[in-house]
Protein backbone atom coordinates (compact mmCIF):
# COMPACT_ATOMS: atom_id res chain seq x y z
CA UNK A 1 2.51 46.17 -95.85
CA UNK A 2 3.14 42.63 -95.49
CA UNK A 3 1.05 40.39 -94.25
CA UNK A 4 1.72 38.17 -91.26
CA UNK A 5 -0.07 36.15 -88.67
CA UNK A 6 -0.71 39.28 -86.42
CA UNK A 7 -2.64 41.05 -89.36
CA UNK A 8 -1.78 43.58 -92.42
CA UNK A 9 -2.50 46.46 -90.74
CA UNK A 10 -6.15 46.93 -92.20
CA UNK A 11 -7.61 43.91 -90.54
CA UNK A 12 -9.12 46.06 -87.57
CA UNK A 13 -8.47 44.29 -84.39
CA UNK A 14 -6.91 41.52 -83.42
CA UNK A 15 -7.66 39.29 -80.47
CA UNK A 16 -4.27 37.65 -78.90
CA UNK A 17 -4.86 35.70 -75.37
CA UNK A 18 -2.00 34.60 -73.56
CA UNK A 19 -1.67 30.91 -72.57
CA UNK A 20 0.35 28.29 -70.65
CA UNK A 21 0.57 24.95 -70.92
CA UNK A 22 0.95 22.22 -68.12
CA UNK A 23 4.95 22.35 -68.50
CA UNK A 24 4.96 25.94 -67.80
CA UNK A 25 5.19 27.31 -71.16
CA UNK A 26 3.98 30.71 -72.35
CA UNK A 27 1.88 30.98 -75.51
CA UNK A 28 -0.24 33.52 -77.54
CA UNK A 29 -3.36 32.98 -79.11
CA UNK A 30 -3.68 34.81 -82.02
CA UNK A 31 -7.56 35.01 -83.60
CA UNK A 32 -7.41 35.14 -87.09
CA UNK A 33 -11.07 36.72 -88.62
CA UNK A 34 -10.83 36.12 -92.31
CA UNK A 35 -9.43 32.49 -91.76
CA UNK A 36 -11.60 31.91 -89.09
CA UNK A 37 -9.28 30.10 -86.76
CA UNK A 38 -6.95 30.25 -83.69
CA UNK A 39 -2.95 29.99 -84.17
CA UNK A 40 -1.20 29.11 -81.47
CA UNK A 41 2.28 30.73 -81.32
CA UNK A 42 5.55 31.32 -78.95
CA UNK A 43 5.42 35.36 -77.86
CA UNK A 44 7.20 37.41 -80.20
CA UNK A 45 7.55 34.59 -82.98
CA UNK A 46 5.13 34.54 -85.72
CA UNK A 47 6.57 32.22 -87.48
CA UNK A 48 6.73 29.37 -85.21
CA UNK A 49 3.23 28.28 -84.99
CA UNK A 50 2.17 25.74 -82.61
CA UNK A 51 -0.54 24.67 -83.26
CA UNK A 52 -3.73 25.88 -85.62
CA UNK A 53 -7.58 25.41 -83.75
CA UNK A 54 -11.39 26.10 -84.62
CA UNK A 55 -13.27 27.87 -81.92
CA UNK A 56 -14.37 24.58 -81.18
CA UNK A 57 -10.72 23.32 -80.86
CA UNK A 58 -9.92 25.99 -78.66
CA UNK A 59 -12.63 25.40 -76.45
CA UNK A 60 -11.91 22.21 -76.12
CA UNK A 61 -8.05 22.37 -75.76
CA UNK A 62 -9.08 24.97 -72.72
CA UNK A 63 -11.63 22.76 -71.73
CA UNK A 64 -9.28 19.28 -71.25
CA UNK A 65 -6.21 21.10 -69.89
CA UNK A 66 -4.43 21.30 -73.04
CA UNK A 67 -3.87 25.01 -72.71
CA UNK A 68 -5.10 27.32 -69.58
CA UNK A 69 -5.55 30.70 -69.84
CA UNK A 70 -2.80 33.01 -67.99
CA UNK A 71 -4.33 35.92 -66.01
């Protein structure tokens, strides 16, 4: 199976949080375990990554307004 950002298939789960950002546009936040990182992504496009975070990053993008977390 080929691999892509949302996993192989034999990853297990896989964390994806949906955000926004202050203009109004919808992201995903796909957790990558083996990489451990964050890749920031427009919904339904793998390929078009936004942007590429540490926990800490993430935090701290959430934290300053960066991203915000859509409920």
């Amino acid at each position: 199976m080929r691999d892509n950002i949302y996993g192989n298939g034999n990853t297990g789960s896989i964390s994806v949080i949906s955000l926004s950002t202050t203009g109004g546009t919808t992201l995903n936040a796909v957790w990558k375990q083996r990489k451990d990182m964050w890749y920031v992504v427009e919904p339904g496009s793998e390929k078009n990554v936004i942007d590429v975070l540490t926990p800490r990053q993430f935090h701290e993008a959430i934290q300053n307004g960066k991203y915000s977390l859509r409920w």
